[in-house]
Protein backbone atom coordinates (compact mmCIF):
# COMPACT_ATOMS: atom_id res chain seq x y z
CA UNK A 1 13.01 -4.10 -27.94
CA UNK A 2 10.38 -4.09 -25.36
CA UNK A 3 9.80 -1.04 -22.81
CA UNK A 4 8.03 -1.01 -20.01
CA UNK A 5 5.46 2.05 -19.02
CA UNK A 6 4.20 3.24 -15.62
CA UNK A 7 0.78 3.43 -15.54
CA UNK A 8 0.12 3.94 -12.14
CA UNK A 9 0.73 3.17 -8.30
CA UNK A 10 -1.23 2.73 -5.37
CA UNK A 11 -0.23 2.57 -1.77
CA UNK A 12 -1.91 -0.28 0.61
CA UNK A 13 -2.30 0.71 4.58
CA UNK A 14 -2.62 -2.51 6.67
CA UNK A 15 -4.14 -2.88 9.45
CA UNK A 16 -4.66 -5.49 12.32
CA UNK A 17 -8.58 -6.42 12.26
CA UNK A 18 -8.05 -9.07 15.16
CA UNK A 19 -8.48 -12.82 15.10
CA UNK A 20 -10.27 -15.50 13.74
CA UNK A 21 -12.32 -18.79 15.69
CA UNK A 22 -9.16 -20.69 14.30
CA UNK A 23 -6.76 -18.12 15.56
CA UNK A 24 -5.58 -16.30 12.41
CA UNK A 25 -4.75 -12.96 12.16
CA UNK A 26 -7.31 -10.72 10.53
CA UNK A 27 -5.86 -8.32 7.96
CA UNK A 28 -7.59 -5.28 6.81
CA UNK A 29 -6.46 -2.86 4.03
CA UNK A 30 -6.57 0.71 2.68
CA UNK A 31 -5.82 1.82 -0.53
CA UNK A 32 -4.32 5.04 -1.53
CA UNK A 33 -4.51 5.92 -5.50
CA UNK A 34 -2.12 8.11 -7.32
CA UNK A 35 1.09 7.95 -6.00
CA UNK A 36 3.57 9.52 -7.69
CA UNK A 37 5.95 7.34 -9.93
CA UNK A 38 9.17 8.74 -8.12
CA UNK A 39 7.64 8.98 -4.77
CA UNK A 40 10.32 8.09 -1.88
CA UNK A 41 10.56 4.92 -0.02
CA UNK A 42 10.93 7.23 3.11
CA UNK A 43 8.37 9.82 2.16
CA UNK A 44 5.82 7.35 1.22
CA UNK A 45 6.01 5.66 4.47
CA UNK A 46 5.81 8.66 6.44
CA UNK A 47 2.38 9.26 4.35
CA UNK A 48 1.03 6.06 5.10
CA UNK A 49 1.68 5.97 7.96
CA UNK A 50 -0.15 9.46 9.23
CA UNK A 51 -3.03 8.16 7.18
CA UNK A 52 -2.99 5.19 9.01
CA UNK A 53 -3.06 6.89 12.20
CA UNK A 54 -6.32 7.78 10.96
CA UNK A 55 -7.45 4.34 11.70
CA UNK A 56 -8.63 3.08 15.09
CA UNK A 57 -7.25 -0.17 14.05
CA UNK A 58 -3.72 -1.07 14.80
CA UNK A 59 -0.93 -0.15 11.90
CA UNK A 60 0.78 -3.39 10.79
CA UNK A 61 2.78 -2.23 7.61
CA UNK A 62 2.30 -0.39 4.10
CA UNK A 63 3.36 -1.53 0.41
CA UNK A 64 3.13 0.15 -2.72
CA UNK A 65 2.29 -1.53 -6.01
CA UNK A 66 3.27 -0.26 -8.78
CA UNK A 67 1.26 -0.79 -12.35
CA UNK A 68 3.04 -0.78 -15.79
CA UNK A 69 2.50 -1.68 -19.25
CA UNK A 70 5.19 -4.09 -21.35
CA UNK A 71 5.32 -2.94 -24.50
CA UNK A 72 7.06 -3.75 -27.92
């Protein structure tokens, strides 16, 4: 049976970096290593979030992506 292992997660910051010539929304990023496995959806955002307030940049949302490893 296979399993699947956490390896590690990272939490993105986005940010609004203005527009193009053609128009199109510029989207900048920050990205936050070692973020706990179990880590909140609410806690996390309030994290980003202050980090991102960091920024002089406007705040245009956060993700977190997770890493694991499928194993047999």
């Amino acid at each position: 049976m296979a399993t699947i292992e956490f390896r590690h997660a990272v939490g993105k910051v986005y940010f609004d970096g203005g527009m193009t010539e053609d128009g199109k929304m510029i989207r900048k990023s920050k990205s936050y290593r070692n973020i706990a496995e179990n880590a909140t959806a609410e806690n996390l955002y309030a994290a980003l979030t202050q980090l991102a307030q960091l920024s002089e940049q406007p705040f245009i949302g956060a993700e977190k992506v997770l890493t694991a490893d499928i194993m047999n």
